[in-house]
N, C-alpha and C. Protein backbone atom coordinates (compact mmCIF):
# COMPACT_ATOMS: atom_id res chain seq x y z
N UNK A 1 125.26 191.88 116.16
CA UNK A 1 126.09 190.91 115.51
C UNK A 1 126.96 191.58 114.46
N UNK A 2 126.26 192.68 113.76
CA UNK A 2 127.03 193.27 112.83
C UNK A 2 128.38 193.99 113.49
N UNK A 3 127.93 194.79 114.52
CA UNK A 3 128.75 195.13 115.23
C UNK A 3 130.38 194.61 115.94
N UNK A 4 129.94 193.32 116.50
CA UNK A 4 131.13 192.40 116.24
C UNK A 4 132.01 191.82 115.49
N UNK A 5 131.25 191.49 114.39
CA UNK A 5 132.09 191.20 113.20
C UNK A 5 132.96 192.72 112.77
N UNK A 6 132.42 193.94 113.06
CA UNK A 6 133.39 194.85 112.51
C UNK A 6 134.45 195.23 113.78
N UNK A 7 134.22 194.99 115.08
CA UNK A 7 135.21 195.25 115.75
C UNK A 7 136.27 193.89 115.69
N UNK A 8 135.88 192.64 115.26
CA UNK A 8 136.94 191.74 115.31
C UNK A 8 138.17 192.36 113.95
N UNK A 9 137.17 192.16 113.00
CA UNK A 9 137.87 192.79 111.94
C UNK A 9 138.85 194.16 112.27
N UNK A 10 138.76 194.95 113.19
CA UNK A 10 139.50 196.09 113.52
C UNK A 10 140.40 195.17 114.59
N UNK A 11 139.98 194.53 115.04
CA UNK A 11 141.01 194.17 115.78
C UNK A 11 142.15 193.17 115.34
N UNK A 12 141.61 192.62 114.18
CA UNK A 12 142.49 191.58 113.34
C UNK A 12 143.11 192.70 112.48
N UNK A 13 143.12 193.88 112.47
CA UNK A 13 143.76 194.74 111.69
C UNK A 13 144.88 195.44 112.67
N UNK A 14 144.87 195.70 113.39
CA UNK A 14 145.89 196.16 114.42
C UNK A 14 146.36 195.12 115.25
N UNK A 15 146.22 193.65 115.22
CA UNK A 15 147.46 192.48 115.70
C UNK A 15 147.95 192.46 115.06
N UNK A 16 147.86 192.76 113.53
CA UNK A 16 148.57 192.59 112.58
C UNK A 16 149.05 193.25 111.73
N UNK A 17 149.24 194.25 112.72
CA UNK A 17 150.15 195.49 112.19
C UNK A 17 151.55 195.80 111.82
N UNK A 18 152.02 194.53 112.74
CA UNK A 18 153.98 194.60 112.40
C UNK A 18 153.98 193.76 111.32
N UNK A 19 152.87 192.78 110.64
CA UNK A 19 153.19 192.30 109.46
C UNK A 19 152.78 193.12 108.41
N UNK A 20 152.37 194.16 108.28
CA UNK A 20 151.73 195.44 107.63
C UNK A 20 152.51 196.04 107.59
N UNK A 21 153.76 196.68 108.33
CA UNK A 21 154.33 197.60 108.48
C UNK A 21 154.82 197.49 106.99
N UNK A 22 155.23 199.51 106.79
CA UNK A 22 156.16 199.46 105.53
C UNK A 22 157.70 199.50 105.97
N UNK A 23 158.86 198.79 105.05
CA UNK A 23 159.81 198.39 105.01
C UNK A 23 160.43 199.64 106.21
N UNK A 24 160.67 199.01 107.11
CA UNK A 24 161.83 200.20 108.43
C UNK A 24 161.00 201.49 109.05
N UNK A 25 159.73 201.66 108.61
CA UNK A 25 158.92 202.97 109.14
C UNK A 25 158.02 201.88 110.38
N UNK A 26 157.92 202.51 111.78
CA UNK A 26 157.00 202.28 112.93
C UNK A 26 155.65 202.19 111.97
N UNK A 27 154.63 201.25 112.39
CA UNK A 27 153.50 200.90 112.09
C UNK A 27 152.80 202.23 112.55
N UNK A 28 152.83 203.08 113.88
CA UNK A 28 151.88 203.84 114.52
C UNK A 28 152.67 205.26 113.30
N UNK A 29 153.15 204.96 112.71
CA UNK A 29 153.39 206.48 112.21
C UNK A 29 152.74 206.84 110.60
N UNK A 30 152.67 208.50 110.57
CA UNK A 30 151.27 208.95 109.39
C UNK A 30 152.51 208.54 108.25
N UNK A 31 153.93 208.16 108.26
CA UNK A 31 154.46 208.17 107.28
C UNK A 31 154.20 206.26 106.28
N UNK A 32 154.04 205.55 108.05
CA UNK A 32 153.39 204.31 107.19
C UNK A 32 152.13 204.25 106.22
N UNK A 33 151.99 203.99 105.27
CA UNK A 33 150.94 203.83 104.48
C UNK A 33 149.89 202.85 104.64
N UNK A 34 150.50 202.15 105.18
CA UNK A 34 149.56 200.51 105.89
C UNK A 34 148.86 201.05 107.02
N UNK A 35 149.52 202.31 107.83
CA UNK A 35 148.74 202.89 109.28
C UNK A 35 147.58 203.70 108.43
N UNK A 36 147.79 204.50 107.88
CA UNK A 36 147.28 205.45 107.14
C UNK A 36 146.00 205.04 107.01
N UNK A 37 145.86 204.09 105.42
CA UNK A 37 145.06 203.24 105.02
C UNK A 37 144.14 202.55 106.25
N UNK A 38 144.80 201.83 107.04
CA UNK A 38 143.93 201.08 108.63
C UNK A 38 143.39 202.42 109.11
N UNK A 39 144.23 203.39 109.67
CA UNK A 39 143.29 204.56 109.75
C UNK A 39 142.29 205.37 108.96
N UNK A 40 142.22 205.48 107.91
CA UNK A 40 140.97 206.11 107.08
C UNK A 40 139.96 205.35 106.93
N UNK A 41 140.28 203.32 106.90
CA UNK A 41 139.43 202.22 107.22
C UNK A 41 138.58 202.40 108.26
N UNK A 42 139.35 202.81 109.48
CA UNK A 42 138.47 202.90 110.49
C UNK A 42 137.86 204.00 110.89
N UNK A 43 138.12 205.22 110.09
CA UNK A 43 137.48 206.52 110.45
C UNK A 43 136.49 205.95 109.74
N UNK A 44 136.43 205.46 108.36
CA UNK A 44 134.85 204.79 107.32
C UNK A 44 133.95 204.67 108.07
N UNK A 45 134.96 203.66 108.82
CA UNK A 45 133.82 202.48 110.05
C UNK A 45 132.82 203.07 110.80
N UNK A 46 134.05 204.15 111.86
CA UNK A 46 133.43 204.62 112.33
C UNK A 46 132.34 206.07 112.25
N UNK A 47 132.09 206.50 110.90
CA UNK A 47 131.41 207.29 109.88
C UNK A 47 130.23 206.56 109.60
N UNK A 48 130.22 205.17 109.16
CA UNK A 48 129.21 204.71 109.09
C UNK A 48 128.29 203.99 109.83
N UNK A 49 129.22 203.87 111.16
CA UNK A 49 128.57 203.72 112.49
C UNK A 49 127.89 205.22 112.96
N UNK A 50 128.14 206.25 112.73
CA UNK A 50 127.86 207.54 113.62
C UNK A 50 126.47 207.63 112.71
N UNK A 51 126.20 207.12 111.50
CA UNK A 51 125.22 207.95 110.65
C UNK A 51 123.75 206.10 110.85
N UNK A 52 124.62 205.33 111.35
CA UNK A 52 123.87 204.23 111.33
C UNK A 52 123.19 203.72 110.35
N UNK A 53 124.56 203.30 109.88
CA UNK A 53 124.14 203.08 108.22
C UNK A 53 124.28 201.37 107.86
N UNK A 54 124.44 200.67 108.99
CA UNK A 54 124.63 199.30 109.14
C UNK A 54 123.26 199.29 109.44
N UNK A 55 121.97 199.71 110.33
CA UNK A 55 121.04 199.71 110.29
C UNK A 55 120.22 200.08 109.73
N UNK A 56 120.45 200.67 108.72
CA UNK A 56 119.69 201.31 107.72
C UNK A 56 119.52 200.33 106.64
N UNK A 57 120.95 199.53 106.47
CA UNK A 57 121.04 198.62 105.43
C UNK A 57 119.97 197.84 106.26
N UNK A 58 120.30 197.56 107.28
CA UNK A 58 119.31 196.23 107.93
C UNK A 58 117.86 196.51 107.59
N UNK A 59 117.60 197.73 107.76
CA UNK A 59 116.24 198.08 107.71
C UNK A 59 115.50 198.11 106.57
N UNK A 60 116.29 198.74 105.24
CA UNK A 60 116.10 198.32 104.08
C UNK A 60 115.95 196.94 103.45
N UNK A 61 116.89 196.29 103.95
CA UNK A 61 117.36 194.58 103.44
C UNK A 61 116.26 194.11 104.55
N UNK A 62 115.68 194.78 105.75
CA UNK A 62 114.27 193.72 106.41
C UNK A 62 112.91 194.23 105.25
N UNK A 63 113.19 195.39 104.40
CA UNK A 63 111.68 195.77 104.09
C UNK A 63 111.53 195.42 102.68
N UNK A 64 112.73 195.05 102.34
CA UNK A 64 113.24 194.34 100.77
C UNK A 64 112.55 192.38 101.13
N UNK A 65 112.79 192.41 102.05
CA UNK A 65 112.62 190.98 102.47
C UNK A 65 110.91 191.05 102.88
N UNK A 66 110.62 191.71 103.74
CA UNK A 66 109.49 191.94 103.57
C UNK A 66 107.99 192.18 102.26
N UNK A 67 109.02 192.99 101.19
CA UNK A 67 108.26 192.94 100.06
C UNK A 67 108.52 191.79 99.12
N UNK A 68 109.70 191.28 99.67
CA UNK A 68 109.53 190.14 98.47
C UNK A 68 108.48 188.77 99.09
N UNK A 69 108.69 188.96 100.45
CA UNK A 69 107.89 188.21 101.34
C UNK A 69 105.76 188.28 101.10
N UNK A 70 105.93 189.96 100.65
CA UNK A 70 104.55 189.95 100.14
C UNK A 70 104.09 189.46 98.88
N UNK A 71 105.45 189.93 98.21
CA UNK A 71 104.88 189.50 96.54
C UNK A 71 105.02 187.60 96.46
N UNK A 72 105.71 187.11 97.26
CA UNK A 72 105.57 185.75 97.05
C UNK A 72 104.25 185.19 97.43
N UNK A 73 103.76 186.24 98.55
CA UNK A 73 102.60 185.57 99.23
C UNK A 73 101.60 186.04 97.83
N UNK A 74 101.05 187.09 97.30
CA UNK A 74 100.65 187.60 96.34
C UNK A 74 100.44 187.18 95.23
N UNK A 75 101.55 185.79 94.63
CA UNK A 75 102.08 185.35 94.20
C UNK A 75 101.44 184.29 93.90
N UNK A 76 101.13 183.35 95.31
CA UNK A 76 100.77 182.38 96.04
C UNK A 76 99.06 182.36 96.00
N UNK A 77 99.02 183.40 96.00
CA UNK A 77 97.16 183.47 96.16
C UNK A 77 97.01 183.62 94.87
N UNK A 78 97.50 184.28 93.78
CA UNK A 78 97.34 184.52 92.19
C UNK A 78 97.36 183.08 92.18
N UNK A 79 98.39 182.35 92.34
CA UNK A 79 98.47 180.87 91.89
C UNK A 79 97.43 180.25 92.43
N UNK A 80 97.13 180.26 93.49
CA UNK A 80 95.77 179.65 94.52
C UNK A 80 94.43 179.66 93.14
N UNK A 81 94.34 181.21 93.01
CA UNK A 81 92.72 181.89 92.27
C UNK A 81 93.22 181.25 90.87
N UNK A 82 94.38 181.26 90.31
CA UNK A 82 94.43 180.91 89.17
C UNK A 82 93.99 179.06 88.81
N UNK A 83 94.65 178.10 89.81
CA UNK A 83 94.00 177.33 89.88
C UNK A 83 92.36 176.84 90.46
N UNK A 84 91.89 177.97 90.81
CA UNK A 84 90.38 177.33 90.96
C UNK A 84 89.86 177.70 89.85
N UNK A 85 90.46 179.06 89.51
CA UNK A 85 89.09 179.25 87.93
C UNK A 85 89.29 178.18 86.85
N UNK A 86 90.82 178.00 87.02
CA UNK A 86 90.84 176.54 85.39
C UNK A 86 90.26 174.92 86.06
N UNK A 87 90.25 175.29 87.19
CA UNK A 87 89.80 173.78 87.95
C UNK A 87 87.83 174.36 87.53
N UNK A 88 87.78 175.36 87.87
CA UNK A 88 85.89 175.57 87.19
C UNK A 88 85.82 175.88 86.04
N UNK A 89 86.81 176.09 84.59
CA UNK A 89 86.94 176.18 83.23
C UNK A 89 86.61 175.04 82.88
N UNK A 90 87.71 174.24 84.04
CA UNK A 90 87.31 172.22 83.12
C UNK A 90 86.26 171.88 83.22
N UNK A 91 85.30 172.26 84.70
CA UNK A 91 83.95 171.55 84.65
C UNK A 91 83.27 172.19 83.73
N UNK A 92 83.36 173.77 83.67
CA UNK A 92 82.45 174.01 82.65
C UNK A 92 82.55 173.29 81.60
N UNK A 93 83.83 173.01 80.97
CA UNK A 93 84.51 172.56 79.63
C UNK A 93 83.30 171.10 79.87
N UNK A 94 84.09 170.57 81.36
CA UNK A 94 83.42 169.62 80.73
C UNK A 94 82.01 168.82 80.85
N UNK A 95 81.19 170.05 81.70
CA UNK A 95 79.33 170.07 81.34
C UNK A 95 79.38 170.82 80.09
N UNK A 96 79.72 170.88 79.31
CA UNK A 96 79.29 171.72 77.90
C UNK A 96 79.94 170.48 77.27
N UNK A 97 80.71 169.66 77.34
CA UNK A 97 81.08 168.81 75.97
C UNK A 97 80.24 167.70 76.62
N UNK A 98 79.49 167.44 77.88
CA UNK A 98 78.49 166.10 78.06
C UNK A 98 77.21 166.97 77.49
N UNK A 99 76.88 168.20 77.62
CA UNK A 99 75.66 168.82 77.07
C UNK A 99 75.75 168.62 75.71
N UNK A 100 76.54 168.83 74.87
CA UNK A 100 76.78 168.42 72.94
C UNK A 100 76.62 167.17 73.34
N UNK A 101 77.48 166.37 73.74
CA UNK A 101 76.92 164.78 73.57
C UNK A 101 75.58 164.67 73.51
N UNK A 102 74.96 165.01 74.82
CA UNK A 102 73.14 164.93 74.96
C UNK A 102 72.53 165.36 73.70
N UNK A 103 73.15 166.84 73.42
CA UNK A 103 72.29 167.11 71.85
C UNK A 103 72.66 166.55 70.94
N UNK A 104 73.68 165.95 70.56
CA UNK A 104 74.21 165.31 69.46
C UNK A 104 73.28 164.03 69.22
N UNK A 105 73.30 163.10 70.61
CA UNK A 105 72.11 162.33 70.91
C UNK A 105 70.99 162.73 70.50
N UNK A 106 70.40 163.33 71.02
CA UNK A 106 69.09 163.74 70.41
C UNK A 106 69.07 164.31 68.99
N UNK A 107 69.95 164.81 68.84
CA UNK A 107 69.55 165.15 67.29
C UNK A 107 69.41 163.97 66.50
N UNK A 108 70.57 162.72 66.75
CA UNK A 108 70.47 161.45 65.99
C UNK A 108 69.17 161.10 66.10
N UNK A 109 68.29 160.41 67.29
CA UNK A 109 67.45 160.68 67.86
C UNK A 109 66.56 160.66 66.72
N UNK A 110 66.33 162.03 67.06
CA UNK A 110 65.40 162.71 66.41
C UNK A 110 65.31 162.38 64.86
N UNK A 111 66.97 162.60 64.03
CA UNK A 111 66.94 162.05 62.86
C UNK A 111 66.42 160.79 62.17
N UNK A 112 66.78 159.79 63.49
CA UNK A 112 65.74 158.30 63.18
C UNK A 112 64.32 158.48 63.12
N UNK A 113 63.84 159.35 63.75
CA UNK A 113 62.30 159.19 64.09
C UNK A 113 61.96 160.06 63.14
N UNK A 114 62.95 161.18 62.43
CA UNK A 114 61.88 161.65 61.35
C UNK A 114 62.21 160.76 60.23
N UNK A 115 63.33 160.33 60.11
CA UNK A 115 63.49 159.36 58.59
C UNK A 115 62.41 158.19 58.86
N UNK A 116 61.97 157.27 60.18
CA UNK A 116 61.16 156.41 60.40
C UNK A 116 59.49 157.11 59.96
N UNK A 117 59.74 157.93 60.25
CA UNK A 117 58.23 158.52 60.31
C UNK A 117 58.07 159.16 58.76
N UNK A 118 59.30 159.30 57.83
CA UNK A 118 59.49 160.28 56.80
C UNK A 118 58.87 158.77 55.46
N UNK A 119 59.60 157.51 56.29
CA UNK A 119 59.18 156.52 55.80
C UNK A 119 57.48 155.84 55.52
N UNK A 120 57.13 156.07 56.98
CA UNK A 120 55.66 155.79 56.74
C UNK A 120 55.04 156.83 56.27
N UNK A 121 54.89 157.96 56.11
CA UNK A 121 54.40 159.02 55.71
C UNK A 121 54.76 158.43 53.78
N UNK A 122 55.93 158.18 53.47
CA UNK A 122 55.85 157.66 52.30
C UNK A 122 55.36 156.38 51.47
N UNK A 123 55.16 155.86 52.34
CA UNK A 123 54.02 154.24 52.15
C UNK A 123 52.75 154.42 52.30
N UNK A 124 52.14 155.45 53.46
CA UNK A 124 50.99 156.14 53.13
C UNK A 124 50.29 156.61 51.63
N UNK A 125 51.58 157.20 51.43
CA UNK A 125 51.55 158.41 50.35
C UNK A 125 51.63 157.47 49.23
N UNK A 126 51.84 156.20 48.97
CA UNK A 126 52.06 155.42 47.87
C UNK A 126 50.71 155.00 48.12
N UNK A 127 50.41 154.47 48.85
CA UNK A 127 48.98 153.65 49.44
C UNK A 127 48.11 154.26 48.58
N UNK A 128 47.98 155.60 48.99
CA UNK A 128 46.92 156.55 48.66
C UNK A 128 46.81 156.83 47.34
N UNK A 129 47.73 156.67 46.65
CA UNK A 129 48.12 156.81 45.32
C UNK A 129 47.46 155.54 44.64
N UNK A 130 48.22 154.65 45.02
CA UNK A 130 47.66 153.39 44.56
C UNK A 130 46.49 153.51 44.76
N UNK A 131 45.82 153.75 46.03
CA UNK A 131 43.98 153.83 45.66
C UNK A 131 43.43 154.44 44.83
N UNK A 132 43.90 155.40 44.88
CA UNK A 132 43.36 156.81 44.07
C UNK A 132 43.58 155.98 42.28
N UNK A 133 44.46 155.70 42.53
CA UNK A 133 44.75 155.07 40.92
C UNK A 133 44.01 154.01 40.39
N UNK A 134 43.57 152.68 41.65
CA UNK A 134 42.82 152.04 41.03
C UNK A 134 41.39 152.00 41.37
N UNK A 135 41.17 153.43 42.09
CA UNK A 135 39.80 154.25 42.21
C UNK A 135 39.37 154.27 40.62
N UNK A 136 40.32 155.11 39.41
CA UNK A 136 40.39 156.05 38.83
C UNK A 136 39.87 154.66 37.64
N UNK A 137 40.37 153.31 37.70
CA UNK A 137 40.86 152.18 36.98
C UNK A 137 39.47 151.83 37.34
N UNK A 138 39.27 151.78 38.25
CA UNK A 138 37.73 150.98 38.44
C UNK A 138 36.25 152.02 37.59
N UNK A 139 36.78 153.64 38.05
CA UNK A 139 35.60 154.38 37.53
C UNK A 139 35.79 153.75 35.61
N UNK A 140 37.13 153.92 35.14
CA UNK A 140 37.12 154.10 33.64
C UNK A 140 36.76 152.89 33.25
N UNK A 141 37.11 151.77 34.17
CA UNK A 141 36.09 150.18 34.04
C UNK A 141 34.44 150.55 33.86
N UNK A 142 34.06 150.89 34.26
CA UNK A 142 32.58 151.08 34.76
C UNK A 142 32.19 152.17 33.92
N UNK A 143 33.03 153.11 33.23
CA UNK A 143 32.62 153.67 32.24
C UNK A 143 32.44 153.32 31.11
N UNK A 144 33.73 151.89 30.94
CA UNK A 144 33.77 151.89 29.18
C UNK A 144 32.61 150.52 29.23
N UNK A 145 32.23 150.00 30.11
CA UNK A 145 31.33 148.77 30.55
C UNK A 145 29.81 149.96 30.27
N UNK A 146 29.59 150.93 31.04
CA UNK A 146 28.43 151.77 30.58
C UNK A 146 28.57 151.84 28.89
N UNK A 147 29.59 152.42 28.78
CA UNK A 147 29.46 152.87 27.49
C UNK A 147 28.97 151.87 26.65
N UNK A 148 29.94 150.45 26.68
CA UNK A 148 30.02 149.41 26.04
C UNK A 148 27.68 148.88 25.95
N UNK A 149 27.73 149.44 27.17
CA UNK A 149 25.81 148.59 27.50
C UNK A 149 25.33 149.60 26.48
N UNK A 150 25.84 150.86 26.30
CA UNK A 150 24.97 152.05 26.22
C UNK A 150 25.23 151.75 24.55
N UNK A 151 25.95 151.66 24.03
CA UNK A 151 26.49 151.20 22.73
C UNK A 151 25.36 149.84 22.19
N UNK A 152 25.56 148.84 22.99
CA UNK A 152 25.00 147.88 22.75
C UNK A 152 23.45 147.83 22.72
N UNK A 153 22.97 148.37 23.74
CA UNK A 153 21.88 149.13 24.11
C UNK A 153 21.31 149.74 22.43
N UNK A 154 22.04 150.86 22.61
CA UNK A 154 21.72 151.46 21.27
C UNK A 154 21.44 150.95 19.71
N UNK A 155 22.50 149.64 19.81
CA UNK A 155 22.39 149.35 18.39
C UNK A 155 21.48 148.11 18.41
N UNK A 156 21.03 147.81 19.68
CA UNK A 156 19.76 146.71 19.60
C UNK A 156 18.97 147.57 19.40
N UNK A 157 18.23 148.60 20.15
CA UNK A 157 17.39 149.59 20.29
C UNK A 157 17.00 149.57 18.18
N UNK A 158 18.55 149.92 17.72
CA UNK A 158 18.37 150.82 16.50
C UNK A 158 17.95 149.18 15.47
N UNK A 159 18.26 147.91 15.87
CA UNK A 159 18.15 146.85 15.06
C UNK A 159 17.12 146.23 15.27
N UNK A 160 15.87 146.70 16.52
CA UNK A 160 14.82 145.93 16.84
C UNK A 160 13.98 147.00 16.39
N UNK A 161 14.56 148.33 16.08
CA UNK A 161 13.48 149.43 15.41
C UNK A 161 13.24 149.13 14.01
N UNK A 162 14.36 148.54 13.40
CA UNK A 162 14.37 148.49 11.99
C UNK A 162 13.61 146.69 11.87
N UNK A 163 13.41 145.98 12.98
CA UNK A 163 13.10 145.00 12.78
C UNK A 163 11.55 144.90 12.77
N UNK A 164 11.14 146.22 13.93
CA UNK A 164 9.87 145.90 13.86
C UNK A 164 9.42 146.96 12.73
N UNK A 165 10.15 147.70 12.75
CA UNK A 165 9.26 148.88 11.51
C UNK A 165 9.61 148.28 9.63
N UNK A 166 9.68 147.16 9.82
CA UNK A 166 9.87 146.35 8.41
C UNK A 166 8.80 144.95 9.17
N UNK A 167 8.66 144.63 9.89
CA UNK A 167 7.34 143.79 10.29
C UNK A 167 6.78 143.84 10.96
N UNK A 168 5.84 145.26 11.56
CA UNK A 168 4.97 145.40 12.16
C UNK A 168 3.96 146.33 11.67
N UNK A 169 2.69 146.21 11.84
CA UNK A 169 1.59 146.60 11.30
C UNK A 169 1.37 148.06 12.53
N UNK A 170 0.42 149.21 11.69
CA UNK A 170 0.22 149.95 12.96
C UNK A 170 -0.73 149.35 13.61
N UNK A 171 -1.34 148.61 13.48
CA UNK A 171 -2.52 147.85 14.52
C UNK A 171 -1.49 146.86 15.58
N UNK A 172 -0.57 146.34 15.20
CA UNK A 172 0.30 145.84 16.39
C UNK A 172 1.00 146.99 16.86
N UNK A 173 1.40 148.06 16.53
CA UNK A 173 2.17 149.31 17.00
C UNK A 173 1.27 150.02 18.05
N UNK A 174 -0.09 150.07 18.11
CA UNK A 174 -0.99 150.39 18.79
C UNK A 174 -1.09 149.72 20.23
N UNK A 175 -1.07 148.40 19.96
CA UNK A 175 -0.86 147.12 20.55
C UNK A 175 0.31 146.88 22.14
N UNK A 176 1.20 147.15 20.91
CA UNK A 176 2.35 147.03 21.88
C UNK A 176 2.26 148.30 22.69
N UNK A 177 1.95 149.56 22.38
CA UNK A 177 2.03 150.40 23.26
C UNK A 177 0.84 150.57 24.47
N UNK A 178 0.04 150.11 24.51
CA UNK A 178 -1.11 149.34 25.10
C UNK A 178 -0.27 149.09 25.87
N UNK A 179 0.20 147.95 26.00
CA UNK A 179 0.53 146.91 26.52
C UNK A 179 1.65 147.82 27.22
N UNK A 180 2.64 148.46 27.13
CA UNK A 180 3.50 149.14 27.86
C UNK A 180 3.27 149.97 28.65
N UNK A 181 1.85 150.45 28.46
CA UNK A 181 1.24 151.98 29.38
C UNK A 181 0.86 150.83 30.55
N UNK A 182 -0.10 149.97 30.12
CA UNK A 182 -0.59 148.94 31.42
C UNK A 182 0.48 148.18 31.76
N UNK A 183 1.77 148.00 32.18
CA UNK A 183 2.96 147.44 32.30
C UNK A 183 3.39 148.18 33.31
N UNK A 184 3.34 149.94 32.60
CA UNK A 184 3.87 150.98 33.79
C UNK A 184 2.89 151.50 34.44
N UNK A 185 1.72 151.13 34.55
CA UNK A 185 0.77 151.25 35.43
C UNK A 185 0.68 150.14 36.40
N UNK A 186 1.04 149.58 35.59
CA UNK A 186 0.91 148.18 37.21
C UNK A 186 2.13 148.74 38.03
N UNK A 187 3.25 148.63 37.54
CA UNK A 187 4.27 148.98 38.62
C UNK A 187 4.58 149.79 39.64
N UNK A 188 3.22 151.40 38.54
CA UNK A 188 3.32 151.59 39.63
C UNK A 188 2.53 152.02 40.69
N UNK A 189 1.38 151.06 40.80
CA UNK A 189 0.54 151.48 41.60
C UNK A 189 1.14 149.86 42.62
């Protein structure tokens, strides 16, 4: 095809040679400049036909086409791989932001049940207190109530000593203690 297009072209160059011609010089002669020129045109031609340089271009311009033909395909698969890894970035993305949700969950979670539990552990802890306290309220009851008998105790003890040792004889002192030995002998036999 290339081929044709350059012989039409040579041939549209020599029909149209008497409109080429220079002013009164024959077209076929080396003094025309228009022959001249058409002739060194077509020695080109035919120079770059002898070295086959119309196929060379072809061959180049098929392997130019060819590599751009690879790098598009190349191109095409980069774009392919590039969209599956961000298409498996998002799932990761987005099993790792439902996995934080889950822990976020659970940590709340968790935060209720220790503040719930942080709670009874502190009503316990008052409970126990409060017992312990009116443990402590009941012993110092029961102490100042001892004390109070032990007091009272004492100062009858000390007012029935002075009562009987201002009216009692040692023959009743004899008496009464008699009477207390056989008292704790009965009991305890």
């Amino acid at each position: 095809m290339r081929g044709s297009s350059m012989l039409i072209a040579l041939a549209a160059t020599v029909s149209a040679s008497p409109a080429l011609a220079a002013a009164g010089k024959p077209f076929f002669s080396l003094e025309n400049t228009d022959f001249v020129v058409t002739l060194g045109f077509l020695v080109f031609i035919g120079i770059l036909l002898y070295f086959k340089v119309p196929s060379l271009l072809g061959g180049l311009l098929d392997k130019r086409a060819e590599g751009i033909k690879a790098e598009l395909d190349e191109a095409r698969a980069l774009r392919d791989e590039a969209q599956t890894l961000l298409a498996g970035y998002e799932r990761k993305q987005k099993e790792v932001q439902e996995q934080s949700e889950r822990i976020i969950a659970a940590a709340k979670q968790e935060a209720a049940e220790a503040a719930e539990q942080a709670k009874l552990d502190l009503k316990a802890s008052i409970k126990r207190r409060l017992k312990a306290a009116e443990d402590q309220i009941a012993s110092a009851e029961a102490n100042a109530i001892r004390d109070v008998r032990n007091e009272a105790i004492r100062i009858a003890v000390a007012a029935a000593t002075d009562v009987i040792a201002k009216n009692m004889t040692a023959a009743d002192g004899n008496k009464l203690i008699d009477d207390a030995i056989g008292q704790v002998d009965a009991k305890l036999h």
